[in-house]
N, C-alpha and C. Protein backbone atom coordinates (compact mmCIF):
# COMPACT_ATOMS: atom_id res chain seq x y z
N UNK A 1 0.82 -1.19 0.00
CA UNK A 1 0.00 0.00 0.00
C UNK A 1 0.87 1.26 0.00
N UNK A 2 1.75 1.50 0.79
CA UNK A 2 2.92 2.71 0.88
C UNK A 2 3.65 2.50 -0.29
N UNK A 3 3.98 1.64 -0.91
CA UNK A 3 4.29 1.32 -2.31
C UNK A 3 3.56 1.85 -3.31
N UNK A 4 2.32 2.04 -2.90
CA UNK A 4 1.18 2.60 -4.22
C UNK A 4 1.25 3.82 -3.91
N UNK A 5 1.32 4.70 -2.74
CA UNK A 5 1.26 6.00 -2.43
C UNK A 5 2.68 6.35 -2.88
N UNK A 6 3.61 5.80 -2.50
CA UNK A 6 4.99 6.36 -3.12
C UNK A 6 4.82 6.80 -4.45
N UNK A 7 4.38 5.55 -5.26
CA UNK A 7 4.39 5.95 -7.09
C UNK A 7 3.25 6.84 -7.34
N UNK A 8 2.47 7.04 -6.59
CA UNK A 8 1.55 8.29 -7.26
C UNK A 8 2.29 9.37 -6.75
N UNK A 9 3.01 9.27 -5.88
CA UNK A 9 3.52 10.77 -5.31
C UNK A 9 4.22 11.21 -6.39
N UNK A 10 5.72 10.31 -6.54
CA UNK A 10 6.48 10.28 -7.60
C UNK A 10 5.73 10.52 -9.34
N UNK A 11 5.13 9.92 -9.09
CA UNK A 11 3.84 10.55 -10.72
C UNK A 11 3.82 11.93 -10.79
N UNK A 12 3.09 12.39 -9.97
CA UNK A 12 2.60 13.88 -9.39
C UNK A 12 3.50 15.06 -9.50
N UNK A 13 5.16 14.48 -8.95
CA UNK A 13 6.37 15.79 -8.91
C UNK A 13 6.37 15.30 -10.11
N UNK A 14 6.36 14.79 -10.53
CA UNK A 14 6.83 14.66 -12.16
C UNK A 14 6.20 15.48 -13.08
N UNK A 15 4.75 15.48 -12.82
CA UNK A 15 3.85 15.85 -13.53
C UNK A 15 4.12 17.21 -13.47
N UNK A 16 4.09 17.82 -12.18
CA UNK A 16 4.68 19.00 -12.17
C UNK A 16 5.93 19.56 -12.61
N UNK A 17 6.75 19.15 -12.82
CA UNK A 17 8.12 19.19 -13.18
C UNK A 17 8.11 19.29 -14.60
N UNK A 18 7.34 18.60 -15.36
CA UNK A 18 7.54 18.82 -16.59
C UNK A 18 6.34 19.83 -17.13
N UNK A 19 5.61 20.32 -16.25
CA UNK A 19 4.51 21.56 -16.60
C UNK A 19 5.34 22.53 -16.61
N UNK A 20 6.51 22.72 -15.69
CA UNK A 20 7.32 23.81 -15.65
C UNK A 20 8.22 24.15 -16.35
N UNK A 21 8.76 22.92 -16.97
CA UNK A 21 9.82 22.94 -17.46
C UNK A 21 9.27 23.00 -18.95
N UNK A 22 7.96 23.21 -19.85
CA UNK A 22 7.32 23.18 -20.62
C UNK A 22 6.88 24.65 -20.99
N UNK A 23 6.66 25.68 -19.86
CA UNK A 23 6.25 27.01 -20.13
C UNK A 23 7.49 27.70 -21.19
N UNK A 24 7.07 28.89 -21.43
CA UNK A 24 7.59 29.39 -22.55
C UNK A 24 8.08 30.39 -21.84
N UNK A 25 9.53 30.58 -22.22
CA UNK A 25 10.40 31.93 -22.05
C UNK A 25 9.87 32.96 -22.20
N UNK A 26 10.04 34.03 -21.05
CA UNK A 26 9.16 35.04 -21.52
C UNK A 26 9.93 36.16 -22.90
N UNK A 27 9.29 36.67 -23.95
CA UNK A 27 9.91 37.01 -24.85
C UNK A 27 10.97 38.15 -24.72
N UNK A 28 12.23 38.58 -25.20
CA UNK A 28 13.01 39.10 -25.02
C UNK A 28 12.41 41.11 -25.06
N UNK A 29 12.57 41.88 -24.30
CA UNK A 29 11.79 43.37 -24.77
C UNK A 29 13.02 44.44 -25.78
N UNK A 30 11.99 44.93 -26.70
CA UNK A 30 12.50 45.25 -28.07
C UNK A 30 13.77 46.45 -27.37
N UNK A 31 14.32 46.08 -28.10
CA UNK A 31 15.85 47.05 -28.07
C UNK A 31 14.85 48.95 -28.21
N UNK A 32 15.68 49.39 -26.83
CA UNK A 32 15.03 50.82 -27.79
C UNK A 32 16.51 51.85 -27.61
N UNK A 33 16.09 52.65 -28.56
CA UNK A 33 17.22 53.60 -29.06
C UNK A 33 17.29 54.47 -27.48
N UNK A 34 18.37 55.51 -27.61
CA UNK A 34 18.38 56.80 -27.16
C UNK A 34 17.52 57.89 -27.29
N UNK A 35 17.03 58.34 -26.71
CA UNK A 35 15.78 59.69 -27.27
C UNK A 35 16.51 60.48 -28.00
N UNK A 36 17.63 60.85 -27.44
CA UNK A 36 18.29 61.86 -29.00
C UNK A 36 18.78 61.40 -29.70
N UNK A 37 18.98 59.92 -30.67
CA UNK A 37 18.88 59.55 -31.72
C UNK A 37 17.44 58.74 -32.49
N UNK A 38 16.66 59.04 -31.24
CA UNK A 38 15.73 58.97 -32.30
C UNK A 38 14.98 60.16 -32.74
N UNK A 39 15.11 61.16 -32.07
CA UNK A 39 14.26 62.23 -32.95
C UNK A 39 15.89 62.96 -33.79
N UNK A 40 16.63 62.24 -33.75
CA UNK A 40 17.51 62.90 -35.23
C UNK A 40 16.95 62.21 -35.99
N UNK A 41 16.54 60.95 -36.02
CA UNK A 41 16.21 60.21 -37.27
C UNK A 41 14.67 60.27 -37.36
N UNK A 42 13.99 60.96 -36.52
CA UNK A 42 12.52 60.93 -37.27
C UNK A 42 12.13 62.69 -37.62
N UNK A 43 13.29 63.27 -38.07
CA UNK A 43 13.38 64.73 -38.05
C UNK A 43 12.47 64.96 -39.29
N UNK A 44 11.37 65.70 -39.25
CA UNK A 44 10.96 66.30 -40.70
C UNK A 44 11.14 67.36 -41.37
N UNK A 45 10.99 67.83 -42.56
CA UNK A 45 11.41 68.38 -43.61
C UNK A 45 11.43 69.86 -42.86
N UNK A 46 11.67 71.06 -42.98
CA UNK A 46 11.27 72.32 -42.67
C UNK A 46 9.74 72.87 -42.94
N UNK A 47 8.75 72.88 -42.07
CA UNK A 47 7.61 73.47 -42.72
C UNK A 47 7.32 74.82 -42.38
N UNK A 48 6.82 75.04 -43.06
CA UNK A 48 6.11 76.89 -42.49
C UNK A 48 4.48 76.55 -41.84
N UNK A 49 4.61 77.12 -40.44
CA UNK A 49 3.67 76.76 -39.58
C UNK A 49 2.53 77.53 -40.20
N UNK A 50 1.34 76.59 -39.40
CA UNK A 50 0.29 76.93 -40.54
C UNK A 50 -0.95 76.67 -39.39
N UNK A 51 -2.05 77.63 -39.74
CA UNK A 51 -3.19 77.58 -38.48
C UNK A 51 -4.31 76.18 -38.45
N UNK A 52 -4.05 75.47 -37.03
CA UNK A 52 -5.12 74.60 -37.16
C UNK A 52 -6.55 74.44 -37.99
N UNK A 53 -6.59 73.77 -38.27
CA UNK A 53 -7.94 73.94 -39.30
C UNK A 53 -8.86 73.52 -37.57
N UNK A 54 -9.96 74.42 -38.10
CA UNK A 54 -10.80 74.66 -37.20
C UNK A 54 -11.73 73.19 -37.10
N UNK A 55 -12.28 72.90 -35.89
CA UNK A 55 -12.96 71.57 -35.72
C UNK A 55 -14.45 72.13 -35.82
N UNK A 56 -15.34 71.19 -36.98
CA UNK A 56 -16.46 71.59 -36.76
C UNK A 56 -17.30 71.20 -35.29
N UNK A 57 -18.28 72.42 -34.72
CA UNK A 57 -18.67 71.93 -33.39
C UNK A 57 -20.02 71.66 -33.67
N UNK A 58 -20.21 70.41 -32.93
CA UNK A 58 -21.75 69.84 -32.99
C UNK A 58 -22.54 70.57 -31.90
N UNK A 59 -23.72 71.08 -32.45
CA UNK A 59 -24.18 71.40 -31.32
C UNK A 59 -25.15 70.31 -30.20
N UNK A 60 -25.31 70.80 -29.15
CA UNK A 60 -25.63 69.83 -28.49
C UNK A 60 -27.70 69.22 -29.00
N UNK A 61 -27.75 68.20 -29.20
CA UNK A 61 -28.92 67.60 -29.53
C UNK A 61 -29.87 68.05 -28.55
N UNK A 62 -30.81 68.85 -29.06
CA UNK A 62 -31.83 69.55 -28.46
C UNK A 62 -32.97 69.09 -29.32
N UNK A 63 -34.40 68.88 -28.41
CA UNK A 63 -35.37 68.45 -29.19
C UNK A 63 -36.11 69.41 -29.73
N UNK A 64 -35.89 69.71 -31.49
CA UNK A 64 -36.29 70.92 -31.86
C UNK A 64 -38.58 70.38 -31.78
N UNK A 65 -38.97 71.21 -31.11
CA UNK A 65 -40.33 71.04 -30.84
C UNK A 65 -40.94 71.49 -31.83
N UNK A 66 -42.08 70.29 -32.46
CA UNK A 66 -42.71 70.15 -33.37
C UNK A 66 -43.43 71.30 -33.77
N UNK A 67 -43.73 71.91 -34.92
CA UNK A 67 -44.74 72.71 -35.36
C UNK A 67 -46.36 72.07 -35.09
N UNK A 68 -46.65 72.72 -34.50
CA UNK A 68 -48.50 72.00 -34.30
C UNK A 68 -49.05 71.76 -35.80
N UNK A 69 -49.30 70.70 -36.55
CA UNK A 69 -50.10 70.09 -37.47
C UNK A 69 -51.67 70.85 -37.36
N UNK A 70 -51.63 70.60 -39.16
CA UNK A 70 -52.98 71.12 -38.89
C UNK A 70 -53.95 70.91 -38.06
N UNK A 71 -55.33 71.56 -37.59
CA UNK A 71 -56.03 70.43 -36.61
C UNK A 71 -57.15 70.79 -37.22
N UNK A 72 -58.35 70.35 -36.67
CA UNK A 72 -59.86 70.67 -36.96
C UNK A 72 -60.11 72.04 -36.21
N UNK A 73 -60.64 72.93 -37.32
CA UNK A 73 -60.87 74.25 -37.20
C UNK A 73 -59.77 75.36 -37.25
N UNK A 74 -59.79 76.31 -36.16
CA UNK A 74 -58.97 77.19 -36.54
C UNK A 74 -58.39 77.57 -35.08
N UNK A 75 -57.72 77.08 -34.79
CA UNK A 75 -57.49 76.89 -33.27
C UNK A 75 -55.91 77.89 -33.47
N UNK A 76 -56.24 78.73 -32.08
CA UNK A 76 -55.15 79.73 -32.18
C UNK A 76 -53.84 78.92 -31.22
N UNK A 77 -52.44 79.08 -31.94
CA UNK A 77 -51.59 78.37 -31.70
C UNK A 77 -50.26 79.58 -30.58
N UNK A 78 -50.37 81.54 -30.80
CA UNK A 78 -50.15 81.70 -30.36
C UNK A 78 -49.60 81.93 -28.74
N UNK A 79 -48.60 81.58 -28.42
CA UNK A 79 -48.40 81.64 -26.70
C UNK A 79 -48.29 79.98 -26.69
N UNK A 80 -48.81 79.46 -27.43
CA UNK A 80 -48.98 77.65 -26.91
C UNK A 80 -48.00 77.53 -26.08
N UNK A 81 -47.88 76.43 -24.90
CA UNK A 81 -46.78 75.98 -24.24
C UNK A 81 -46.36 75.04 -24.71
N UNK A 82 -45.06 74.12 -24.61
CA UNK A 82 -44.79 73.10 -25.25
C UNK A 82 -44.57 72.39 -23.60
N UNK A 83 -44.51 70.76 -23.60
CA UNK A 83 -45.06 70.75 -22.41
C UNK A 83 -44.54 68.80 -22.64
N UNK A 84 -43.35 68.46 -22.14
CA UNK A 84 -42.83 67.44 -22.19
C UNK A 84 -43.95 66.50 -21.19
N UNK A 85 -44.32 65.63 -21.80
CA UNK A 85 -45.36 64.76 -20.85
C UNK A 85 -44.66 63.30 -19.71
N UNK A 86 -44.44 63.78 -19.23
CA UNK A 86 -44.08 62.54 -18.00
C UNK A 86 -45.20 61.23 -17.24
N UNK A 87 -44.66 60.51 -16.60
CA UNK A 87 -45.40 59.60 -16.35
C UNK A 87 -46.60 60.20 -15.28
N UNK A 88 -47.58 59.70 -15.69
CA UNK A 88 -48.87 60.10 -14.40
C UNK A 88 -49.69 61.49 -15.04
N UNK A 89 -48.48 62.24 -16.21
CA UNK A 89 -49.62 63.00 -16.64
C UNK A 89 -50.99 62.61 -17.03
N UNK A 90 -52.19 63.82 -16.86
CA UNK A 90 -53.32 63.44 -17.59
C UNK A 90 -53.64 64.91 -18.04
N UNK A 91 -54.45 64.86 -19.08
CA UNK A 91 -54.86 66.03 -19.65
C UNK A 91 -55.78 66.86 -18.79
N UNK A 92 -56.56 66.36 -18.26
CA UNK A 92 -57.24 66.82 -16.64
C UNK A 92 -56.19 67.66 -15.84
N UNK A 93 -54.94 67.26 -15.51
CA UNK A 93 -54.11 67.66 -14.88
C UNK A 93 -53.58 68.73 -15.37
N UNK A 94 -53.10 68.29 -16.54
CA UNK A 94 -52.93 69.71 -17.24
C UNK A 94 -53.31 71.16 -17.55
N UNK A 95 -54.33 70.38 -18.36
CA UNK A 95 -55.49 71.85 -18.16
C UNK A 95 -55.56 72.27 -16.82
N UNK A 96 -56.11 71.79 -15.67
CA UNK A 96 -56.19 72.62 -14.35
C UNK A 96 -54.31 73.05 -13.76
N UNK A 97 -53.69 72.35 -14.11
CA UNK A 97 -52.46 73.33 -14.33
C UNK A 97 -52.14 74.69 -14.95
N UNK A 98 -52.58 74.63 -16.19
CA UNK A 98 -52.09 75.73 -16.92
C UNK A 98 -53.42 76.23 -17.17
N UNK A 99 -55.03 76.55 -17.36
CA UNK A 99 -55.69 76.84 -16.90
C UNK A 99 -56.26 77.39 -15.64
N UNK A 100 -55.94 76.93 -14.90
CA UNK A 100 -56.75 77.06 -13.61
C UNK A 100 -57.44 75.57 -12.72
N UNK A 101 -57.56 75.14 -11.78
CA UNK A 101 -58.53 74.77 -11.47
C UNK A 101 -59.95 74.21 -12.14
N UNK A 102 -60.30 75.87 -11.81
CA UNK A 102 -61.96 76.27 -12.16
C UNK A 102 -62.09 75.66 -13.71
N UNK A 103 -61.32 75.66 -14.49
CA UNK A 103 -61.04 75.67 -16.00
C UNK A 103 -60.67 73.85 -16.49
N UNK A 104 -60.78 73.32 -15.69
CA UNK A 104 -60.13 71.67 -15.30
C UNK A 104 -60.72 70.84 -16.76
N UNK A 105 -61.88 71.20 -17.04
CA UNK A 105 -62.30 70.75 -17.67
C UNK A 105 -62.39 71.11 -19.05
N UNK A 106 -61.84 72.55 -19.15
CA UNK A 106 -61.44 72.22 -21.30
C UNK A 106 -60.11 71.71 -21.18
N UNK A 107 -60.06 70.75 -20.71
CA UNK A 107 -58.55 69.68 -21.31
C UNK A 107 -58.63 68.74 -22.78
N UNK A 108 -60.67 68.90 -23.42
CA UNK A 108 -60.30 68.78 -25.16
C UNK A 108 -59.60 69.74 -25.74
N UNK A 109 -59.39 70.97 -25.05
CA UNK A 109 -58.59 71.84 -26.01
C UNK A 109 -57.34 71.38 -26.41
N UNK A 110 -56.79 70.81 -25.25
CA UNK A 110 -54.80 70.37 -25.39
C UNK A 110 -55.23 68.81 -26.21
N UNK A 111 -56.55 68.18 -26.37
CA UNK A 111 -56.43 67.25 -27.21
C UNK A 111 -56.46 67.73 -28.62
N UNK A 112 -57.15 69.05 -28.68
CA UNK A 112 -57.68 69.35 -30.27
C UNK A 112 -56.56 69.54 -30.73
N UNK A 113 -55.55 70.69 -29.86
CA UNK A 113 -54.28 70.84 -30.55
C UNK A 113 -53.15 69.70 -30.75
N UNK A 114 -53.45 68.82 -30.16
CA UNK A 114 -52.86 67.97 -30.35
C UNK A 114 -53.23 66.37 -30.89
N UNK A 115 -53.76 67.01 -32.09
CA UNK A 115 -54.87 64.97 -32.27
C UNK A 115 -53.95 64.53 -32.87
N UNK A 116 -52.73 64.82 -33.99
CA UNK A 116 -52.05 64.15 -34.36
C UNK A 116 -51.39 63.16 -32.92
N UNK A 117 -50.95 63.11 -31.78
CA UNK A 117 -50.33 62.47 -30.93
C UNK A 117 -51.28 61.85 -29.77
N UNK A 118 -52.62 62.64 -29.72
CA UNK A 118 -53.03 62.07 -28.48
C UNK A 118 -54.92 61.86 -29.10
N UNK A 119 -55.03 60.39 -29.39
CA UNK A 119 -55.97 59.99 -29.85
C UNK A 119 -57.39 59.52 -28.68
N UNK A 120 -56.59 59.18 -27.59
CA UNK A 120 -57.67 59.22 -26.35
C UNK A 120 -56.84 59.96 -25.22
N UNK A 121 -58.16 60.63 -24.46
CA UNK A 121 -57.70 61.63 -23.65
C UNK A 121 -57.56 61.09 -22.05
N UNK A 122 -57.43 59.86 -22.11
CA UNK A 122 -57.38 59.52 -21.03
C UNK A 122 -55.55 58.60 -21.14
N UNK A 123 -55.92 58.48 -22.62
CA UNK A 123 -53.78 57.89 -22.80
C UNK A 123 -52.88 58.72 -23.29
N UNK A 124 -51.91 59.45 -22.93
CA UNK A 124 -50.83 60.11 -23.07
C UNK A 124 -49.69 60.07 -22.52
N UNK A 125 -48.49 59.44 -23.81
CA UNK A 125 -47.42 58.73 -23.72
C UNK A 125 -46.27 59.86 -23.09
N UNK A 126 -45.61 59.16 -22.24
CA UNK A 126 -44.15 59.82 -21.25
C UNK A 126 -43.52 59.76 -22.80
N UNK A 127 -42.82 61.43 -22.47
CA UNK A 127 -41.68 61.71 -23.06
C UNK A 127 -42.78 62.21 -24.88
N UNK A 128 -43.53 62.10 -24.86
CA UNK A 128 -44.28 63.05 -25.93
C UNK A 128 -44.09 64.10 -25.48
N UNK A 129 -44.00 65.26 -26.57
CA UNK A 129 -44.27 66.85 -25.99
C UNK A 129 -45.51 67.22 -26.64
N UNK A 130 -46.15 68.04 -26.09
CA UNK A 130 -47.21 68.30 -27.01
C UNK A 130 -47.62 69.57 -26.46
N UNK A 131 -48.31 70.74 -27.23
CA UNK A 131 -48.88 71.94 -27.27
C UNK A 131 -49.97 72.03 -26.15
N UNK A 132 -49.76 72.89 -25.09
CA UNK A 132 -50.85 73.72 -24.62
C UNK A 132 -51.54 74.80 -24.85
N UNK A 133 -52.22 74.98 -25.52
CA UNK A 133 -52.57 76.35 -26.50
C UNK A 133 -53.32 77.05 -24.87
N UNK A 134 -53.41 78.54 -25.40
CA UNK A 134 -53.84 79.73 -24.91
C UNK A 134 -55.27 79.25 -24.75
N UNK A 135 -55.77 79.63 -23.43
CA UNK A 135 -57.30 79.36 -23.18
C UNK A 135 -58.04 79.99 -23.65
N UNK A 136 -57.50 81.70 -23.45
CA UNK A 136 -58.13 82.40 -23.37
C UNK A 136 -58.37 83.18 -25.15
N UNK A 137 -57.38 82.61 -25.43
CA UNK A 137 -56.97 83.50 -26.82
C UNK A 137 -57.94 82.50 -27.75
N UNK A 138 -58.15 81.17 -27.18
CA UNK A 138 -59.26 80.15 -28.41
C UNK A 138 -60.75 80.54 -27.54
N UNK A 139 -60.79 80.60 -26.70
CA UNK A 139 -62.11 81.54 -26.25
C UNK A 139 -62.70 82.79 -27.29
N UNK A 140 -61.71 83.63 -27.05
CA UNK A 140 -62.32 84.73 -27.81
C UNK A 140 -61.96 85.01 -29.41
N UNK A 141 -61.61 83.98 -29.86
CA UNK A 141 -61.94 83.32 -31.72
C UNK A 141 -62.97 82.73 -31.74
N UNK A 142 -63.91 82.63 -32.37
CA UNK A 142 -64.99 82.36 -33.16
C UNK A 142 -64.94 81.02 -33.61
N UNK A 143 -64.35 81.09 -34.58
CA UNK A 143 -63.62 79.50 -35.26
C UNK A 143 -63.02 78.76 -34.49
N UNK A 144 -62.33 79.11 -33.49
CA UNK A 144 -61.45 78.15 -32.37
C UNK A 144 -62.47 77.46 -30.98
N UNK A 145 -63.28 78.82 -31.15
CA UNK A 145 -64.41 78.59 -29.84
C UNK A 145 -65.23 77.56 -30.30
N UNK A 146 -65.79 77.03 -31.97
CA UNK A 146 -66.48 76.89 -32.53
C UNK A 146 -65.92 74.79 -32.60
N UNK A 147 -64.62 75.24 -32.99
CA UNK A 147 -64.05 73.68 -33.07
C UNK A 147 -63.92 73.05 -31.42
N UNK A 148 -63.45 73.95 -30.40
CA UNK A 148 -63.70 73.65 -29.40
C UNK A 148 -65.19 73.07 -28.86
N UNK A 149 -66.02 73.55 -29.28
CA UNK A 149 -67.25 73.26 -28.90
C UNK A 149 -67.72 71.70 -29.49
N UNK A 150 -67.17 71.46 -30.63
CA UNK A 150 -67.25 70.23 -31.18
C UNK A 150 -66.91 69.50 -30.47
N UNK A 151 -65.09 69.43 -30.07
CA UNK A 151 -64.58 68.60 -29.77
C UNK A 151 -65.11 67.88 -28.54
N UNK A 152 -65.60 69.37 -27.60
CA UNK A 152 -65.89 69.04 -25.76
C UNK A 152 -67.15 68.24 -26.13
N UNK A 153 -68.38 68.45 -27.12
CA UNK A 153 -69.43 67.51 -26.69
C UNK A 153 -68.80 65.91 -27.47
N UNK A 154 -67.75 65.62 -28.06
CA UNK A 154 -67.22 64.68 -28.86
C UNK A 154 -66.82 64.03 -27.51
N UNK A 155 -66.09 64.59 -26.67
CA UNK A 155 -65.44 63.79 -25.54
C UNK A 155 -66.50 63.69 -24.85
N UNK A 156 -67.61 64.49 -24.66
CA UNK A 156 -68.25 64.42 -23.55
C UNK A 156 -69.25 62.96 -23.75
N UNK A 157 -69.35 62.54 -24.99
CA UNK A 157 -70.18 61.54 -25.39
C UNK A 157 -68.94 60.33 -25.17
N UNK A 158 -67.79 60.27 -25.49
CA UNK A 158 -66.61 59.27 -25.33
C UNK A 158 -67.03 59.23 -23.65
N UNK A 159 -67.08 59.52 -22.93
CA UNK A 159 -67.12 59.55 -20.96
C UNK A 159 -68.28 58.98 -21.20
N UNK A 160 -69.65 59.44 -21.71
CA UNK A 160 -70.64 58.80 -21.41
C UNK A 160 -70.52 57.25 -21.91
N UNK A 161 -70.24 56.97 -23.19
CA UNK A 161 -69.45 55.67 -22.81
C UNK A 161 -68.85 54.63 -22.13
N UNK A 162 -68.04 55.54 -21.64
CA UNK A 162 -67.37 55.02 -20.49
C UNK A 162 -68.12 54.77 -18.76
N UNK A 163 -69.07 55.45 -19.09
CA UNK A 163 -69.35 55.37 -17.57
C UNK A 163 -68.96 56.03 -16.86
N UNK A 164 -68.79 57.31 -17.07
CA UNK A 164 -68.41 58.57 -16.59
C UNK A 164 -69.38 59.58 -16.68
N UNK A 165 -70.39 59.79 -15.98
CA UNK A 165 -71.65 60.75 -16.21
C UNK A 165 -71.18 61.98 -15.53
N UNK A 166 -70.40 62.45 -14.39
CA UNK A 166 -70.07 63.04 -13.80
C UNK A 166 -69.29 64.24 -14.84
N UNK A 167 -68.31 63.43 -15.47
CA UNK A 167 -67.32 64.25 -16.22
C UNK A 167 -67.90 64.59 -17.50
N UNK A 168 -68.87 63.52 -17.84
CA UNK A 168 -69.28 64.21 -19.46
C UNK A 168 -70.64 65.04 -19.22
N UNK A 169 -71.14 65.30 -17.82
CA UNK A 169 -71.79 66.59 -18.01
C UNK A 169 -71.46 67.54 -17.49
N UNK A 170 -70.28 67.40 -17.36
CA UNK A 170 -69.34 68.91 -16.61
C UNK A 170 -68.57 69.30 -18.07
N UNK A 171 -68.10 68.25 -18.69
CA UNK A 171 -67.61 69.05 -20.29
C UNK A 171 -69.07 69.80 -21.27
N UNK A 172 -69.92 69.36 -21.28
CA UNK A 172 -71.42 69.05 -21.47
C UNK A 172 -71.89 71.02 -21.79
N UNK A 173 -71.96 70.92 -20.03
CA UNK A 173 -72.14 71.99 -19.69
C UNK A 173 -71.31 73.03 -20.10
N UNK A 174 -70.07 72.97 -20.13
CA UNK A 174 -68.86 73.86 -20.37
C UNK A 174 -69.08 74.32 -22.03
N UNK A 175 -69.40 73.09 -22.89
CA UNK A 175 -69.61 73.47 -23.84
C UNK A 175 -70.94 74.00 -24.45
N UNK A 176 -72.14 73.57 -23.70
CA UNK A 176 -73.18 74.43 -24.23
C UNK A 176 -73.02 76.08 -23.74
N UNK A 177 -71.96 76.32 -22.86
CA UNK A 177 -72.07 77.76 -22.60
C UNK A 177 -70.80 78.37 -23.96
N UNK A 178 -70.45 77.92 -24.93
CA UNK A 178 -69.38 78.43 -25.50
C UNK A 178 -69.93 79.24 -26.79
């Protein structure tokens, strides 16, 4: 038995012995010159100094904000806010943000100006920007007051739909007074 442990031992230094003796020399490191013979020999011609050519500068990527698309009617675009939409926004929110409160409820206006992006007024995607137009300035247009009035009994019938009686006769109302 100590006979069998001997020859595996003896196996083992061996084994090792010739793993070592098997690695590779590490490679020799390249000869290097003197610093002052090598810039004699990488000397260039005489030039006549000459002005950096200028680097074109990128400007920094800014999101140039959309022109409002046509919409239905004649909706005044002056003053609009532009108005990056984050998570949890709602157009409810909005409007009584930048409206008022009291005003909570023409939030079809920020849909009218915006139907190309926001097709229901209850879904509006983070990181869209989209137009808050002037309340007051589509109030007192004719044509703007006029498409507005469309739109609010349009939503106000989408809520009744829904099962929302509360909200579609508070738009309801808002719009038979326009």
């Amino acid at each position: 038995m100590i006979k069998n442990i001997n020859v595996v031992i003896i196996f083992f230094c061996a084994f090792i012995i010739a793993g070592c003796a098997a690695a590779p020399a590490p490679a020799p490191a390249p000869a290097q010159q003197a610093p002052d013979t090598f810039f004699a020999q990488q000397q260039a011609p005489e030039q006549t100094p000459r002005e950096p050519e200028p680097v074109p500068q990128q400007p920094d990527p800014v999101p140039v904000p959309r022109q409002p698309d046509p919409v239905r009617g004649e909706l005044v675009m002056t003053n609009a806010v532009i108005h990056a939409v984050v998570w949890m926004d709602t157009l409810a929110e909005l409007s009584s943000r930048s409206y008022g409160i009291e005003n909570l409820y023409y939030f079809p206006l920020i849909r009218l100006a915006n139907a190309n992006v926001i097709s229901d007024p209850d879904l509006i995607i983070s990181g869209t920007s989209i137009y808050i137009p002037n309340l007051q300035a589509n109030l007192d247009n004719s044509g703007a007051r006029a498409s507005l009035k469309a739109e609010m009994f349009s939503t106000a019938e989408l809520y009744e739909r829904r099962s929302m009686p509360r909200t579609a006769a508070e738009i309801r109302n808002l719009a038979d007074k326009l």
